[in-house]
N, C-alpha and C. Protein backbone atom coordinates (compact mmCIF):
# COMPACT_ATOMS: atom_id res chain seq x y z
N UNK A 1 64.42 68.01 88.89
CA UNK A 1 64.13 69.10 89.81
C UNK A 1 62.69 69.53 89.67
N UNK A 2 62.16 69.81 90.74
CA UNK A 2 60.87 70.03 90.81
C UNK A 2 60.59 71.71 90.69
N UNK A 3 60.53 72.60 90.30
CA UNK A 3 60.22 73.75 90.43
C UNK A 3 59.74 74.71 91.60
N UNK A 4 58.87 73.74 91.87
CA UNK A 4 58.06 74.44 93.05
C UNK A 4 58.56 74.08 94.25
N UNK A 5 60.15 73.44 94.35
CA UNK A 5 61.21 73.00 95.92
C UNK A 5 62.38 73.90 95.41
N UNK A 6 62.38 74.94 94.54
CA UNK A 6 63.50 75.45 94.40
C UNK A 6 63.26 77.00 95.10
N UNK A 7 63.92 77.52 95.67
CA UNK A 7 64.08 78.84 96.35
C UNK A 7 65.23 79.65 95.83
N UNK A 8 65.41 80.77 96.01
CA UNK A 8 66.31 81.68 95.95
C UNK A 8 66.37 83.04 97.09
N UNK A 9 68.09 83.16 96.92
CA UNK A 9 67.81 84.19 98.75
C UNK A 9 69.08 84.71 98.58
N UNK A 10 69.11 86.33 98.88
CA UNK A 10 70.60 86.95 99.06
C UNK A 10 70.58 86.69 100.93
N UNK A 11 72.11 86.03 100.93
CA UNK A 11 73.04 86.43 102.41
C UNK A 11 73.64 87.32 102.05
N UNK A 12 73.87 87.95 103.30
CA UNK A 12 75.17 89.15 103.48
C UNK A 12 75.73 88.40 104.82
N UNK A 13 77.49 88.03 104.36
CA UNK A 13 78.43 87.71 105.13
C UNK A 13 79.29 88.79 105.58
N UNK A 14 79.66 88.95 106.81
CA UNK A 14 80.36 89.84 107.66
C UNK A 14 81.77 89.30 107.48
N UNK A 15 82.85 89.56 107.33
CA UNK A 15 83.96 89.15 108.08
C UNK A 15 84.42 90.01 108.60
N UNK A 16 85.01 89.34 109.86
CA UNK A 16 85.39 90.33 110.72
C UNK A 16 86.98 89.85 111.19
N UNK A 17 88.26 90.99 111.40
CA UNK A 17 89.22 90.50 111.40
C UNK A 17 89.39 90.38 113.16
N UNK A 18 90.23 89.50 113.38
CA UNK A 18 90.53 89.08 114.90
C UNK A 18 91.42 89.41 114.84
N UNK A 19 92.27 89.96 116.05
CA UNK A 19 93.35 89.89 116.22
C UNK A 19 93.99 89.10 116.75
N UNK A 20 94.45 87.68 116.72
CA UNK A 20 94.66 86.45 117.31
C UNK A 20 95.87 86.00 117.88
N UNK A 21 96.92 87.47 117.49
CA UNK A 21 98.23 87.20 117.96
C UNK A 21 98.25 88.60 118.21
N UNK A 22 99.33 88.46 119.69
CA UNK A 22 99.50 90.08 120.13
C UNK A 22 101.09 90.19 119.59
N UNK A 23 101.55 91.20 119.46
CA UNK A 23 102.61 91.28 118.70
C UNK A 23 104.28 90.63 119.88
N UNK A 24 105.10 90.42 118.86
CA UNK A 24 105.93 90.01 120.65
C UNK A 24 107.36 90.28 119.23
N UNK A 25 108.07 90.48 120.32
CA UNK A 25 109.97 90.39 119.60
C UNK A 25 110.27 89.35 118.70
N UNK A 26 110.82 89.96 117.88
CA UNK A 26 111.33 88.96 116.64
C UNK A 26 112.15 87.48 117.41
N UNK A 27 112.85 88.46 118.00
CA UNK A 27 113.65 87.16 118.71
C UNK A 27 113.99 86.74 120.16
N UNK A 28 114.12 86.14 121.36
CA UNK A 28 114.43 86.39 122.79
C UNK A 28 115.99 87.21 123.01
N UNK A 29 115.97 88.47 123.01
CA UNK A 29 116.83 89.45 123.55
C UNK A 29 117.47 88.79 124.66
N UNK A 30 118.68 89.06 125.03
CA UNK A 30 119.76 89.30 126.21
C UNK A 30 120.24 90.31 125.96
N UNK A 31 121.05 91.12 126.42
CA UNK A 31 121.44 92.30 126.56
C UNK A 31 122.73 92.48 127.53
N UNK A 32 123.71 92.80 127.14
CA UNK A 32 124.67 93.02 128.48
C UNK A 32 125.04 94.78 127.52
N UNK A 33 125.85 95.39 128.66
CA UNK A 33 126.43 96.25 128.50
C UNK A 33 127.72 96.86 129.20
N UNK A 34 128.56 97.23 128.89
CA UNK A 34 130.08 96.94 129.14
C UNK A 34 130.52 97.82 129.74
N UNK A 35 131.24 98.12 130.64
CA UNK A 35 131.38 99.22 131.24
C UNK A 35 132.10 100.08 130.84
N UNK A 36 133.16 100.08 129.83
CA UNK A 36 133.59 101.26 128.88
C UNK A 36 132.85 101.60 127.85
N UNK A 37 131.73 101.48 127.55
CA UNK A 37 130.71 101.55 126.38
C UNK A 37 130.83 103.09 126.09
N UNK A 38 130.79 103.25 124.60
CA UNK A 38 131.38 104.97 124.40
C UNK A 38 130.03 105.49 124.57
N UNK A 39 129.35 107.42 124.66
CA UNK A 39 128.44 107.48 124.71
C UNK A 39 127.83 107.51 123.25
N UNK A 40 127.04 107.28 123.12
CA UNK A 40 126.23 106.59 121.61
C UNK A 40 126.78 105.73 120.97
N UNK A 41 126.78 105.12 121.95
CA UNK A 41 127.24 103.37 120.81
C UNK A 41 125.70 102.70 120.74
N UNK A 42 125.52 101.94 120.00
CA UNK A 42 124.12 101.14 120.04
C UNK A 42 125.20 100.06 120.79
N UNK A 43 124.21 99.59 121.99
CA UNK A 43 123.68 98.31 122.46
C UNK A 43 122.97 97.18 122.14
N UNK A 44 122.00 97.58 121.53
CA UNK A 44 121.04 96.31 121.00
C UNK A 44 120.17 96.53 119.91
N UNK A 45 120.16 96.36 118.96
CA UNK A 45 118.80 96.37 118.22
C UNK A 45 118.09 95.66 118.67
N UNK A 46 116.60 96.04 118.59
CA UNK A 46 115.30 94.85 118.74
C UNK A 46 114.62 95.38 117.27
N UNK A 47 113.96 93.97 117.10
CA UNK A 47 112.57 94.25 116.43
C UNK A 47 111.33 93.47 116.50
N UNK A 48 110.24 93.86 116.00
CA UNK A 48 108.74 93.07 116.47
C UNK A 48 107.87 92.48 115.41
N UNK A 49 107.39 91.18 115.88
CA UNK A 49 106.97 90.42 114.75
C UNK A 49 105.34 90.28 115.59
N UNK A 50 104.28 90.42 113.91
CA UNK A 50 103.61 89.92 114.37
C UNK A 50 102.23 89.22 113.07
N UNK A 51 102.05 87.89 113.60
CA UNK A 51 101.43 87.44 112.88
C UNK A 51 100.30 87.19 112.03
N UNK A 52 99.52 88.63 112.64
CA UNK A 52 98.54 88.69 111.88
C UNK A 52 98.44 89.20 110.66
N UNK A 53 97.29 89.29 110.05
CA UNK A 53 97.58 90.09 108.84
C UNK A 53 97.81 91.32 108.93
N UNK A 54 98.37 92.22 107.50
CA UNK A 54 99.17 91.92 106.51
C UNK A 54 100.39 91.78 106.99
N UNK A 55 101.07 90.49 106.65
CA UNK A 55 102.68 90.48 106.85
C UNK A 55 103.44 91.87 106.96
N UNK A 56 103.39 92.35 105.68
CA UNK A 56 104.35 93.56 105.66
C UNK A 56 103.75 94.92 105.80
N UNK A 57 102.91 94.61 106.92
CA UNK A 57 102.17 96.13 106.71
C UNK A 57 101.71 96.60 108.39
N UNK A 58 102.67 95.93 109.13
CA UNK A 58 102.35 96.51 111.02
C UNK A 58 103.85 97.70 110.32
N UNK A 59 103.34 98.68 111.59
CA UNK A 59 104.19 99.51 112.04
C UNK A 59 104.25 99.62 113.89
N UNK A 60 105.13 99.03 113.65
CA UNK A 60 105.92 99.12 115.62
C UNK A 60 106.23 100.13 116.04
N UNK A 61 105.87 100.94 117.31
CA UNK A 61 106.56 102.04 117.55
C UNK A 61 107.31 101.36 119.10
N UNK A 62 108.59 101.94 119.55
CA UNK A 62 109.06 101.45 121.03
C UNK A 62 109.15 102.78 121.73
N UNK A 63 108.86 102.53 122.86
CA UNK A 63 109.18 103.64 123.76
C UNK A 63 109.81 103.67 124.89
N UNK A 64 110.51 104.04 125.75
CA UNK A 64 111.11 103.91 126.93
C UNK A 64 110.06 103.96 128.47
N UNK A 65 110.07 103.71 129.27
CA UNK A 65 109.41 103.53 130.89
C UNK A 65 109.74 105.08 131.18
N UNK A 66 108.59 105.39 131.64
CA UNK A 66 109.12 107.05 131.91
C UNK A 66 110.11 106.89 132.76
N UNK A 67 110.29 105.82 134.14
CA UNK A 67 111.68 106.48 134.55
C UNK A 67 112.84 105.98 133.23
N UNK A 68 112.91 105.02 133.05
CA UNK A 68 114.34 105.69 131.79
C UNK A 68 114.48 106.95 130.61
N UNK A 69 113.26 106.89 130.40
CA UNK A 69 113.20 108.36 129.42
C UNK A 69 113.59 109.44 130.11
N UNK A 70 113.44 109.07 131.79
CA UNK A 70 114.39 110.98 132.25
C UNK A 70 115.47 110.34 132.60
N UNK A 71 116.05 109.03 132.30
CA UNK A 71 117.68 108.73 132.76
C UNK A 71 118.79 109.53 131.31
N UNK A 72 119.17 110.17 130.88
CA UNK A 72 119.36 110.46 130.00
C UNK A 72 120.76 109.85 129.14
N UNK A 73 120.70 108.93 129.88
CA UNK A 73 122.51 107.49 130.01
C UNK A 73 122.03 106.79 129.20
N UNK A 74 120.37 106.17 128.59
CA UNK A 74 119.98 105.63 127.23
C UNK A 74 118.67 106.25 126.77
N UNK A 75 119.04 105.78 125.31
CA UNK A 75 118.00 106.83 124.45
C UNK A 75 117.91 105.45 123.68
N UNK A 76 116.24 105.76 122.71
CA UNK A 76 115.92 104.80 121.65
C UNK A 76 115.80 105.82 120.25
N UNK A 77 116.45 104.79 119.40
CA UNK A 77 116.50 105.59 117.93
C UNK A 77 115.47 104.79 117.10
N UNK A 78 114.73 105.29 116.62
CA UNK A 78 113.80 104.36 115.57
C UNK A 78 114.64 104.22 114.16
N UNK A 79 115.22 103.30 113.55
CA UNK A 79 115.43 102.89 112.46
C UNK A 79 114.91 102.67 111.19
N UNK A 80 113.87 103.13 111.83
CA UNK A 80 112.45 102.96 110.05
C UNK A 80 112.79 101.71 109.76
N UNK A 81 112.95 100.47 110.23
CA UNK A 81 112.86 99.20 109.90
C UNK A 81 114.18 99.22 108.99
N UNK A 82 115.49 99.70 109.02
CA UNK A 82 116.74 99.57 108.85
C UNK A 82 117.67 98.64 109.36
């Protein structure tokens, strides 16, 4: 090694996180509902997966379409991931 071809140098690297997956349902839902269904029976659980980082660390919230939120014939219960 020659001395006088050697250099030295600070980088500063950025990383920056992407979000590369948008979040989507654990699984493809169907749904029926029965026509004697009592009132508060659950119908369906869902839940939401998503692949970015940290695995265990999204929090999902769901909400209803304002017109069903004033139908008052279904309601959503959050389960705290239960």
């Amino acid at each position: 090694e020659n001395p006088a071809q050697i250099g030295r140098g600070y980088v500063a690297i950025t990383i920056l996180d992407v979000n590369d997956n948008a979040p989507e349902f654990a699984m493809e839902y169907e749904t029926t509902v029965c026509e004697n269904a009592q009132p508060g029976q659950v119908i369906q659980k869902i839940s939401a997966i998503d692949k970015d980082d940290p695995p265990n660390g999204h929090q999902f919230y769901f909400s209803l379409t304002p017109e069903a939120a004033n139908n008052h014939n279904f309601t959503l219960q959050d389960n705290k991931g239960k």
